[in-house]
C-alpha atoms as a PDB file:
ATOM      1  CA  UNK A   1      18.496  11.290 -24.288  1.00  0.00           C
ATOM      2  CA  UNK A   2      21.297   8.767 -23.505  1.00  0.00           C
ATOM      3  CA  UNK A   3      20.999   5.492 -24.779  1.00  0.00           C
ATOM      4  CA  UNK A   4      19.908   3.728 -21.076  1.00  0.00           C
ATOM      5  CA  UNK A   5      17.340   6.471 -20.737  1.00  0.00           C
ATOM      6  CA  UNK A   6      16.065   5.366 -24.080  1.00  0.00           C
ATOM      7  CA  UNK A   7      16.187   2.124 -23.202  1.00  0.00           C
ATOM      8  CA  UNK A   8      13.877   2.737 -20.243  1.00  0.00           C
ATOM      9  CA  UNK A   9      11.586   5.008 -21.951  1.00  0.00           C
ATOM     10  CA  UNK A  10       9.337   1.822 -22.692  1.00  0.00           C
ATOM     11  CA  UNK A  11       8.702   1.604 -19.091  1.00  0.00           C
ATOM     12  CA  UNK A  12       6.934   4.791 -19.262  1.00  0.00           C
ATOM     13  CA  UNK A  13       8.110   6.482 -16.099  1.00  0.00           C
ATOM     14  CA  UNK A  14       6.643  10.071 -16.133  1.00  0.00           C
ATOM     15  CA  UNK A  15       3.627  10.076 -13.630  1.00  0.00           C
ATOM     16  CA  UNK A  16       2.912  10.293  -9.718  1.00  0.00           C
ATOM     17  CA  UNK A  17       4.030   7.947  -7.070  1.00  0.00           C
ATOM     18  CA  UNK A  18       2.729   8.145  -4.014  1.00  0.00           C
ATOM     19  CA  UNK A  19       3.934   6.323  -0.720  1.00  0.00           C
ATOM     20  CA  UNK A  20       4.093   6.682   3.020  1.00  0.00           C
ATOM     21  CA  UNK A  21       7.895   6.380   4.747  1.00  0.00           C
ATOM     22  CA  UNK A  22       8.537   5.420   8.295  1.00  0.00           C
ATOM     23  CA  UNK A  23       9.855   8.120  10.190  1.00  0.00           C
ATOM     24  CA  UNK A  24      11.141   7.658  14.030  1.00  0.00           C
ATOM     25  CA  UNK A  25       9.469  11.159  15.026  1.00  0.00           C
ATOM     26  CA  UNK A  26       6.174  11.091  13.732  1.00  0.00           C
ATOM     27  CA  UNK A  27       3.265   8.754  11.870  1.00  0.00           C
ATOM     28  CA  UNK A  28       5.233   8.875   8.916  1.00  0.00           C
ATOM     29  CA  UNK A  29       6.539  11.257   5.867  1.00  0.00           C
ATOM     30  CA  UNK A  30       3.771  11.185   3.006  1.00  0.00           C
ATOM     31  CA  UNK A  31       5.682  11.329  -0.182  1.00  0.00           C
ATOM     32  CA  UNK A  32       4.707  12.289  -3.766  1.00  0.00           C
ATOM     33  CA  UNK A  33       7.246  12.123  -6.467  1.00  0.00           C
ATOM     34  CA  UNK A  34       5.925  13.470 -10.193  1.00  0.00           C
ATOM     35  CA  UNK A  35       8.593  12.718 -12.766  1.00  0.00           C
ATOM     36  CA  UNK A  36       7.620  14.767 -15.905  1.00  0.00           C
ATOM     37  CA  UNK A  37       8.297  13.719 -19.317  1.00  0.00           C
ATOM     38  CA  UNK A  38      10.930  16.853 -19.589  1.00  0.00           C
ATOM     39  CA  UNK A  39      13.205  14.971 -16.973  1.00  0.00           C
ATOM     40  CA  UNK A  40      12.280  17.499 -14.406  1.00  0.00           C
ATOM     41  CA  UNK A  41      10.519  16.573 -10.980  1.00  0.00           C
ATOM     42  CA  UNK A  42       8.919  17.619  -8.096  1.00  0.00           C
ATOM     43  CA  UNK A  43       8.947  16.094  -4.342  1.00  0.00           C
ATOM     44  CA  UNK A  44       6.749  16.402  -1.738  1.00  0.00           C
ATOM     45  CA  UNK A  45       7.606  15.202   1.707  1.00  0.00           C
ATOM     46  CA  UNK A  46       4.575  15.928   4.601  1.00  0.00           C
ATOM     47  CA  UNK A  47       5.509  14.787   7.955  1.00  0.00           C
ATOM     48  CA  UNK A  48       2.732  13.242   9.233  1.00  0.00           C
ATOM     49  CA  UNK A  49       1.152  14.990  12.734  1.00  0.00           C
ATOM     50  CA  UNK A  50       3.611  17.636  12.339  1.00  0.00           C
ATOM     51  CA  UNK A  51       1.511  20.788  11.512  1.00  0.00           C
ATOM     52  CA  UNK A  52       2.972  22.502   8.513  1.00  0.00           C
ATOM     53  CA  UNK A  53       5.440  20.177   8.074  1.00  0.00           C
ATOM     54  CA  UNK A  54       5.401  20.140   4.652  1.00  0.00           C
ATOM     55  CA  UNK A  55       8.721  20.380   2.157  1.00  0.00           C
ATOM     56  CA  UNK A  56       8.711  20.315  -1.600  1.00  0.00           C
ATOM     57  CA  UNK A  57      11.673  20.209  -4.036  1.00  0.00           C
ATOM     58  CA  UNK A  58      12.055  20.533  -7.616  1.00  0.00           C
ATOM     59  CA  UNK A  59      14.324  19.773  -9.983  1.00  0.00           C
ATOM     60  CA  UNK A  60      16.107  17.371 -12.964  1.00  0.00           C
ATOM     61  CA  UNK A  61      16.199  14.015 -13.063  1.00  0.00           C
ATOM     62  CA  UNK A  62      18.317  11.068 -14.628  1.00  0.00           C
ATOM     63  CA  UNK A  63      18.186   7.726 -15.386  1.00  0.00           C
ATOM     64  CA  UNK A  64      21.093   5.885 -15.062  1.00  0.00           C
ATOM     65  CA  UNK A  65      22.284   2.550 -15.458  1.00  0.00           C
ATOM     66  CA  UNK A  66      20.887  -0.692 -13.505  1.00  0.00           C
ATOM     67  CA  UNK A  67      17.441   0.906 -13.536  1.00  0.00           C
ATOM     68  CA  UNK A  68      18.080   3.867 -11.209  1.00  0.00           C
ATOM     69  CA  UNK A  69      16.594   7.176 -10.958  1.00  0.00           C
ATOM     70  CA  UNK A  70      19.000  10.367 -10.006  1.00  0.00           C
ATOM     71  CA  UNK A  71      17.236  13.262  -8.802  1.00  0.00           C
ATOM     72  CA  UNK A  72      18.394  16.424  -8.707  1.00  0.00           C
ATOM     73  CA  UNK A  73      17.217  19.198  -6.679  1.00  0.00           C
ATOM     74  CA  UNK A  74      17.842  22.749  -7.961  1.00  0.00           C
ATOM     75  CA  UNK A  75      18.404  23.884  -4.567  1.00  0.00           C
ATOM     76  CA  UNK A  76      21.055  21.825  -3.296  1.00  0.00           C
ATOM     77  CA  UNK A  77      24.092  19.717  -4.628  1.00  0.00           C
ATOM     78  CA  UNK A  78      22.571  16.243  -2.590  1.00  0.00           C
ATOM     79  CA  UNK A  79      21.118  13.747  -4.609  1.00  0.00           C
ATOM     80  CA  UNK A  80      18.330  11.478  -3.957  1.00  0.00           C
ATOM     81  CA  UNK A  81      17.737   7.760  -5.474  1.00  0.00           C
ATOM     82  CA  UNK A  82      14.687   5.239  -6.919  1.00  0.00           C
ATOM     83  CA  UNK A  83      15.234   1.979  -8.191  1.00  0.00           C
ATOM     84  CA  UNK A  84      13.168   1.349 -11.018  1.00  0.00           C
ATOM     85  CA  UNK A  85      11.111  -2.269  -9.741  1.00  0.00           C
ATOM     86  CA  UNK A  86       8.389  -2.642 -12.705  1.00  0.00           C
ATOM     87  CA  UNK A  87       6.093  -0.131 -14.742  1.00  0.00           C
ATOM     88  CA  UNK A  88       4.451   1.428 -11.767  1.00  0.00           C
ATOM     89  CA  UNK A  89       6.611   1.087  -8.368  1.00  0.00           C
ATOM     90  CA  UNK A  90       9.831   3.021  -7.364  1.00  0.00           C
ATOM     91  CA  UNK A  91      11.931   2.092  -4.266  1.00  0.00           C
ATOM     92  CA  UNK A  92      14.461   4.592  -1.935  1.00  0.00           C
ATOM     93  CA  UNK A  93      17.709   3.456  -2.961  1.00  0.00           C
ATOM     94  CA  UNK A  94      21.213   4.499  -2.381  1.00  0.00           C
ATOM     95  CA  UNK A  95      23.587   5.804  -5.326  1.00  0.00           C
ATOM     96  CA  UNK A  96      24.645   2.408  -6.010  1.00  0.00           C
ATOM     97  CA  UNK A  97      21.069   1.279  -5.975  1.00  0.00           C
ATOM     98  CA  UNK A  98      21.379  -0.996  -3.288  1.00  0.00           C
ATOM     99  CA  UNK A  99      17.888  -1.665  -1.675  1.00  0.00           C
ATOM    100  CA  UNK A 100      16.575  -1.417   2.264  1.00  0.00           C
ATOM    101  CA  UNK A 101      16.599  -5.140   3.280  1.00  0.00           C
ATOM    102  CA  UNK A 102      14.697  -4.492   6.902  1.00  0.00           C
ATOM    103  CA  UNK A 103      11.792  -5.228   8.545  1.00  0.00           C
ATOM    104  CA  UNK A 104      10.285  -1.590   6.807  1.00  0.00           C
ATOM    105  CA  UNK A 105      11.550  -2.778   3.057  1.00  0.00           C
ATOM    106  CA  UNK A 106       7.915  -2.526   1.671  1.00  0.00           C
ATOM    107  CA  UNK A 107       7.714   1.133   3.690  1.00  0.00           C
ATOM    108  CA  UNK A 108      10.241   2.287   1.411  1.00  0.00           C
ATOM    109  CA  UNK A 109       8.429   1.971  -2.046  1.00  0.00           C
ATOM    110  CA  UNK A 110       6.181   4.352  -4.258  1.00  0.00           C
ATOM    111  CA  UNK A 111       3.546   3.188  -6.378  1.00  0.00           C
ATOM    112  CA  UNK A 112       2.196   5.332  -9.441  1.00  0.00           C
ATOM    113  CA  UNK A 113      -1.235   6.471  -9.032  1.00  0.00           C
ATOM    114  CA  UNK A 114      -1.418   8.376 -12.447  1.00  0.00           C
END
């Protein structure tokens, strides 16, 4: 482990988050992230009221500095991003970690169920 994840191990960040995005083509994408304690992960995007419209990735994950998550995925070379907010909420962020400021800010956040 590097010394930030470490650092952020006290948050206790293995578990599953669970959230709803907006999306401009349907009711929404439901969205579980599980972050494992062996820095691997799996995400599951279902497109709401889009019959089997259901995606899943796996792969590693990172934490790097300024309380951001790295994912990833094993089967392609793009990278997603969560800002760490407290012990049980995650927010989409970009690769610098900047946050959504919009009118759907609290759309873009998952909360740990488990």
């Amino acid at each position: 482990l590097t010394k930030v994840e470490r650092h952020f191990e006290e948050f206790h960040i293995e578990g599953i988050y669970d959230g709803t995005f907006p999306a401009a083509d349907c009711d929404g994408i439901r969205t579980q992230l599980v972050l494992n304690h062996d820095n691997t992960y799996t995400l599951r995007s279902e497109y709401l009221g889009h019959k089997g419209a259901t995606f899943q990735t796996h792969g590693s994950y990172h934490i790097l500095g300024d309380m951001l998550i790295e994912l990833h995925a094993d089967s392609s070379k793009v990278n997603t991003y969560y800002k760490i907010l407290n012990n049980h909420q995650l927010m989409l962020s970009d690769a610098d970690g900047t946050l959504n400021h919009g009118a759907l800010t609290q759309y873009y956040i998952l909360t740990k169920e488990r």
